[in-house]
C-alpha atoms as a PDB file:
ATOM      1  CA  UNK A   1     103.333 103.430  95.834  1.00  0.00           C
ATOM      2  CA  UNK A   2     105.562 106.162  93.943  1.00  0.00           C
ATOM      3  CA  UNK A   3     105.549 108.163  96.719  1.00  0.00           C
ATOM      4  CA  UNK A   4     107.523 105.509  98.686  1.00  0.00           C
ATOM      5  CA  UNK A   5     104.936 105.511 101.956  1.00  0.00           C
ATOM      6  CA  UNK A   6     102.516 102.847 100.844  1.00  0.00           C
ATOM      7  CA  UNK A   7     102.481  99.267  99.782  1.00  0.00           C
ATOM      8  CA  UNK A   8      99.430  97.484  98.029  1.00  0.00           C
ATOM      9  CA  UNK A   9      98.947  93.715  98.157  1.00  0.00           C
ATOM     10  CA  UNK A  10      96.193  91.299  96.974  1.00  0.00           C
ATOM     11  CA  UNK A  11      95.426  88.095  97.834  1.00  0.00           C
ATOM     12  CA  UNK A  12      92.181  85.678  95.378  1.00  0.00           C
ATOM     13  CA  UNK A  13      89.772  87.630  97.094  1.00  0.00           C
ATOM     14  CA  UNK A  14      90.476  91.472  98.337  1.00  0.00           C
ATOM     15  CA  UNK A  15      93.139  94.281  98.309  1.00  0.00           C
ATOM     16  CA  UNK A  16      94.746  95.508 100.723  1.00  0.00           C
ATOM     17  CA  UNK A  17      97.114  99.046 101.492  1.00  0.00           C
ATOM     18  CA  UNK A  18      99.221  99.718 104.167  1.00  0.00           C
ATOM     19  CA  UNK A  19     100.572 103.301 105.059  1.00  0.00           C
ATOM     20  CA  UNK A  20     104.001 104.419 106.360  1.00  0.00           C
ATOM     21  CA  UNK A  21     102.778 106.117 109.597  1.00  0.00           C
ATOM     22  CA  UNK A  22     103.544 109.987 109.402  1.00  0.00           C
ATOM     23  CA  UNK A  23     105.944 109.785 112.559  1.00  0.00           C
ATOM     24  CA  UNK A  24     108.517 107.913 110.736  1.00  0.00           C
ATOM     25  CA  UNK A  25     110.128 107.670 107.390  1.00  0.00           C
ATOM     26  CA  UNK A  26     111.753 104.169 108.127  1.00  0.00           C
ATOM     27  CA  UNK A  27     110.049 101.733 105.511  1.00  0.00           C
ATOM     28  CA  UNK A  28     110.090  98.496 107.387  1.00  0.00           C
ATOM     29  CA  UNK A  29     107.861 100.208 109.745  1.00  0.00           C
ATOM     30  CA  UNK A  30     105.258  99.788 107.248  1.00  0.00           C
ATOM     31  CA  UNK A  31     104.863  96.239 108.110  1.00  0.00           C
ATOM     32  CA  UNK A  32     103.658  96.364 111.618  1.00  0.00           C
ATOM     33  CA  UNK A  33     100.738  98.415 110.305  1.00  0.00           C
ATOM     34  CA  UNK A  34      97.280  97.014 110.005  1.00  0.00           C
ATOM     35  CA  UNK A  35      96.045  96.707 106.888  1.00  0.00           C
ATOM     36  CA  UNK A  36      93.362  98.712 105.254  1.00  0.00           C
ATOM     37  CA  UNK A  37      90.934  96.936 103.298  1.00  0.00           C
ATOM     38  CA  UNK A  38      90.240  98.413  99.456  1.00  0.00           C
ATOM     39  CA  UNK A  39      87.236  97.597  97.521  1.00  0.00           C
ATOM     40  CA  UNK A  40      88.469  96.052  94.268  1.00  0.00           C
ATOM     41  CA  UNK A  41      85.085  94.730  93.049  1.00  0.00           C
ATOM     42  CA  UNK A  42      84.659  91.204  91.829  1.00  0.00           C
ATOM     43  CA  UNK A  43      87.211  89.280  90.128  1.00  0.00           C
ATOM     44  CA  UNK A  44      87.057  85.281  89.507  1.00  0.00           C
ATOM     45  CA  UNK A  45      90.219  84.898  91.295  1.00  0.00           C
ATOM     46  CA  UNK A  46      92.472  87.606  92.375  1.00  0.00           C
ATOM     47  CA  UNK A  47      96.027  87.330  91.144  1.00  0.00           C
ATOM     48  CA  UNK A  48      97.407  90.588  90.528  1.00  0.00           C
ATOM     49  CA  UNK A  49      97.623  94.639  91.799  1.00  0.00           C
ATOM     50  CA  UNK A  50      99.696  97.659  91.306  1.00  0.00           C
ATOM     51  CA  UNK A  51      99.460 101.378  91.358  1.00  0.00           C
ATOM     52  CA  UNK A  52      99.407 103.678  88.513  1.00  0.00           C
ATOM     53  CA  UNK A  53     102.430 105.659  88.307  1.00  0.00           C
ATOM     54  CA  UNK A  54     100.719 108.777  89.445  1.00  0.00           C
ATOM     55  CA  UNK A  55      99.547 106.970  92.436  1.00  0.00           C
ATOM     56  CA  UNK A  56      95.908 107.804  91.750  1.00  0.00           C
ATOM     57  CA  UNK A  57      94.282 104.678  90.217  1.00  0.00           C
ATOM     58  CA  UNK A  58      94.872 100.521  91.063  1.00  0.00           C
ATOM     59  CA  UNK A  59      95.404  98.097  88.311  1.00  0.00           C
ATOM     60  CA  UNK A  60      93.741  94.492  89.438  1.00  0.00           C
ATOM     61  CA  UNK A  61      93.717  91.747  87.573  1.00  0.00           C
ATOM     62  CA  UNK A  62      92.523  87.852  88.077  1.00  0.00           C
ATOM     63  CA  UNK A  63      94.021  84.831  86.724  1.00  0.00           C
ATOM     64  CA  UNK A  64      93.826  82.742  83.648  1.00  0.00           C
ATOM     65  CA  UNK A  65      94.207  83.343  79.893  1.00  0.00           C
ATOM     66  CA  UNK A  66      93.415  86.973  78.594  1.00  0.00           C
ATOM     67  CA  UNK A  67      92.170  88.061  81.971  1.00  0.00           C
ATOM     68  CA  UNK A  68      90.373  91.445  82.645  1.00  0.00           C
ATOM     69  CA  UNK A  69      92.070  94.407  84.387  1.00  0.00           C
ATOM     70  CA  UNK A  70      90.266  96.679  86.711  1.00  0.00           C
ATOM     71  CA  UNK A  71      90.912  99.982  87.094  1.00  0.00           C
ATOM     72  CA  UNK A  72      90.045 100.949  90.879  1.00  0.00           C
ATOM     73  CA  UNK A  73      90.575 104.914  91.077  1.00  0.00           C
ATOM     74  CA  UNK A  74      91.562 106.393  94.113  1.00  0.00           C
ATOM     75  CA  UNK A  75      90.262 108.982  96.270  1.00  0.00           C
ATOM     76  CA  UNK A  76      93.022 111.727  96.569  1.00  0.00           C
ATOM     77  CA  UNK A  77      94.228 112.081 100.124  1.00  0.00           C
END
């Protein structure tokens, strides 16, 4: 994320974030935190996510020629 305390991954089927716990500012910490599930709607297969460099909206995408992008926009926490 810009903001350097979350990461957002994607696998074919679902999103997923994981947050830098408040009680540290070491980044590999990030990794041994669970993952939150995001709602990404329906894609024929997932290939692709990122965030917008605001931080405020997720770009998704699936695979295969001309493929759509979805625009997931995030609740401001």
């Amino acid at each position: 994320a810009p903001d350097g305390k979350s990461v957002v991954l994607s696998d074919y089927f679902a999103g997923y974030e994981l947050r830098l716990p408040a009680s540290t500012a070491r980044i590999d910490e990030i990794w041994s935190q669970k993952p939150q599930a995001i709602d990404i709607g329906k894609r024929k297969v997932g290939e692709a996510i990122a965030y917008s460099p605001d931080g405020s909206v997720l770009f998704a995408t699936s695979e295969g020629k001309a493929g759509s992008i979805y625009r997931i926009n995030r609740k401001q926490k």
